[in-house]
Protein backbone atom coordinates (compact mmCIF):
# COMPACT_ATOMS: atom_id res chain seq x y z
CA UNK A 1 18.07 15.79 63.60
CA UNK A 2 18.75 13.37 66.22
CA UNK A 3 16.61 10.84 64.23
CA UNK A 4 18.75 10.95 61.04
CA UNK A 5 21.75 9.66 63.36
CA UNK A 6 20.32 6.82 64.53
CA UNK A 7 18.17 5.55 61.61
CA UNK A 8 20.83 6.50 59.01
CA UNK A 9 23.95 4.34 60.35
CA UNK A 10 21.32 1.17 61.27
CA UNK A 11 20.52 1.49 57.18
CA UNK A 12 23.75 1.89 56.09
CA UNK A 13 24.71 -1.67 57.95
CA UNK A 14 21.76 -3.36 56.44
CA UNK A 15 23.67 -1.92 53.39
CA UNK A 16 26.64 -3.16 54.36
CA UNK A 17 25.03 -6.77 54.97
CA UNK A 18 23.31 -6.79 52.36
CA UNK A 19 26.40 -6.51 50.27
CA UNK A 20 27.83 -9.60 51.94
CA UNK A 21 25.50 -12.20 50.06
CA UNK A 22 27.82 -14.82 49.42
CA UNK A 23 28.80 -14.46 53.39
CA UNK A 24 25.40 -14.56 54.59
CA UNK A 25 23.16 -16.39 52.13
CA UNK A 26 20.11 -15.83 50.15
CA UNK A 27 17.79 -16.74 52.82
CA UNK A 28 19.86 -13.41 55.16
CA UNK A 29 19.73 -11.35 52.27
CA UNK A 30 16.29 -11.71 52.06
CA UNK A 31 15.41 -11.49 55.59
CA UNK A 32 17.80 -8.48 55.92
CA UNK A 33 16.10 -6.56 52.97
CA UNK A 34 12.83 -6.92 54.40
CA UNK A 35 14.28 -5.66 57.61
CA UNK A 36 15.98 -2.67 55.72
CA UNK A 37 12.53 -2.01 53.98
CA UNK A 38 10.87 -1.76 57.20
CA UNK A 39 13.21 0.71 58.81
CA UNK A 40 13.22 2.40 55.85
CA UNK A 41 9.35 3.27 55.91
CA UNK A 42 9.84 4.12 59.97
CA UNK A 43 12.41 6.01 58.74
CA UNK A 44 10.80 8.07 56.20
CA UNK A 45 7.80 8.34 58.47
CA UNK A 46 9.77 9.78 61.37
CA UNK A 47 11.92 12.38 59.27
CA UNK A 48 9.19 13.61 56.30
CA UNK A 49 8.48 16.52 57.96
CA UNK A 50 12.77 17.75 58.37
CA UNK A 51 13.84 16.37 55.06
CA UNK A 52 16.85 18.84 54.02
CA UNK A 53 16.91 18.27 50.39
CA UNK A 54 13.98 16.36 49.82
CA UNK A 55 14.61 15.10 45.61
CA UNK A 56 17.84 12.84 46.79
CA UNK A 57 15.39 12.08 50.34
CA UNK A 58 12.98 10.52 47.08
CA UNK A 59 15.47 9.18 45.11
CA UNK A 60 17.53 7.27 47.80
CA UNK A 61 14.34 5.39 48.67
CA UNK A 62 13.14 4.82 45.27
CA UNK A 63 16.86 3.28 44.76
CA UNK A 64 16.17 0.88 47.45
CA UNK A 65 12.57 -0.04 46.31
CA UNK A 66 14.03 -1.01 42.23
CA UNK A 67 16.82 -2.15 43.74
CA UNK A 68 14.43 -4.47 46.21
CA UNK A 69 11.90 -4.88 43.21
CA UNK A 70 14.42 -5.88 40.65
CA UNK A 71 15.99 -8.46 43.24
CA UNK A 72 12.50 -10.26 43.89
CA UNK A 73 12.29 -10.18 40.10
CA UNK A 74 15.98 -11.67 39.65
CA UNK A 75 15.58 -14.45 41.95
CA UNK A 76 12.30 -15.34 40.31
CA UNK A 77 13.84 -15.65 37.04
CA UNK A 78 17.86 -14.81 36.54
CA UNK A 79 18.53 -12.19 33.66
CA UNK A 80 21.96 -10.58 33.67
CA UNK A 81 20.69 -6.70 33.06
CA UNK A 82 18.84 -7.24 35.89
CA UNK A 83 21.91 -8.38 38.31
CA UNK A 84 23.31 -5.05 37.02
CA UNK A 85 20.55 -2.92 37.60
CA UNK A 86 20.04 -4.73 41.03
CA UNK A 87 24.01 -3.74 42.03
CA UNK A 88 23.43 -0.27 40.56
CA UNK A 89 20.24 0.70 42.62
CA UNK A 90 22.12 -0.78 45.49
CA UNK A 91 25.03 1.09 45.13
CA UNK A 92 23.15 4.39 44.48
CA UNK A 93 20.95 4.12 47.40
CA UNK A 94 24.26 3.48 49.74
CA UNK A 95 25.94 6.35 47.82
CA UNK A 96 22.97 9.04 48.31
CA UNK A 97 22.36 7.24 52.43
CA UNK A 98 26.13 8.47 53.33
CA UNK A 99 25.27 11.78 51.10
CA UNK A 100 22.07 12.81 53.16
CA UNK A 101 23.51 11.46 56.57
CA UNK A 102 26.90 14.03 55.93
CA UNK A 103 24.62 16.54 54.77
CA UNK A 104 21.89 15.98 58.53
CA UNK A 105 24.73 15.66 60.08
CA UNK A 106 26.56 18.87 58.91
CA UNK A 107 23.76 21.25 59.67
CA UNK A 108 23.17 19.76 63.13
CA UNK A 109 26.31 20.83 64.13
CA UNK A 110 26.65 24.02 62.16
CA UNK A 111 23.38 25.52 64.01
């Protein structure tokens, strides 16, 4: 779906910046996940419908909302599981992004 080619790479650099905290700042990252959560919802709006495998469509975005949630919590008050947790969620919702873009992406061109 031409959809999943242009929302998917735009999420995976918000990814991609918002690994880059100690480049950017706090105030970025913050700014930047905000963005990311609002292409994210477009995102999900636009592609409910053509969802391939729709359990990792859920769990990539509720990786992104603990990892978001978790990060608001963290920066309210710093406890170490939660840095982990935070890096985790990010890492998985990157991980299962690339996954479901290979997997649009695949089946576009195998039609």
């Amino acid at each position: 779906m031409k959809k999943d080619l242009i929302f998917s790479p735009v999420l995976l650099v918000v990814s991609i910046l918002l690994c880059l905290l100690k480049t950017t700042g706090m105030t970025a990252h913050i700014i930047i996940s905000v963005l990311g959560m609002a292409i994210l919802v477009a995102y999900t709006v636009a592609t409910k419908k053509h969802w391939k495998i729709p359990a990792l469509e859920i769990v990539m975005r509720a990786c992104y909302g603990i990892a978001l949630i978790s990060g608001i919590v963290l920066k309210i008050k710093y406890i170490a599981v939660l840095g982990i947790v935070h890096k985790i969620f990010a890492l998985l919702f990157a991980v299962a992004l690339v996954v479901l873009y290979r997997a649009n992406k695949k089946q576009r061109y195998s039609v």
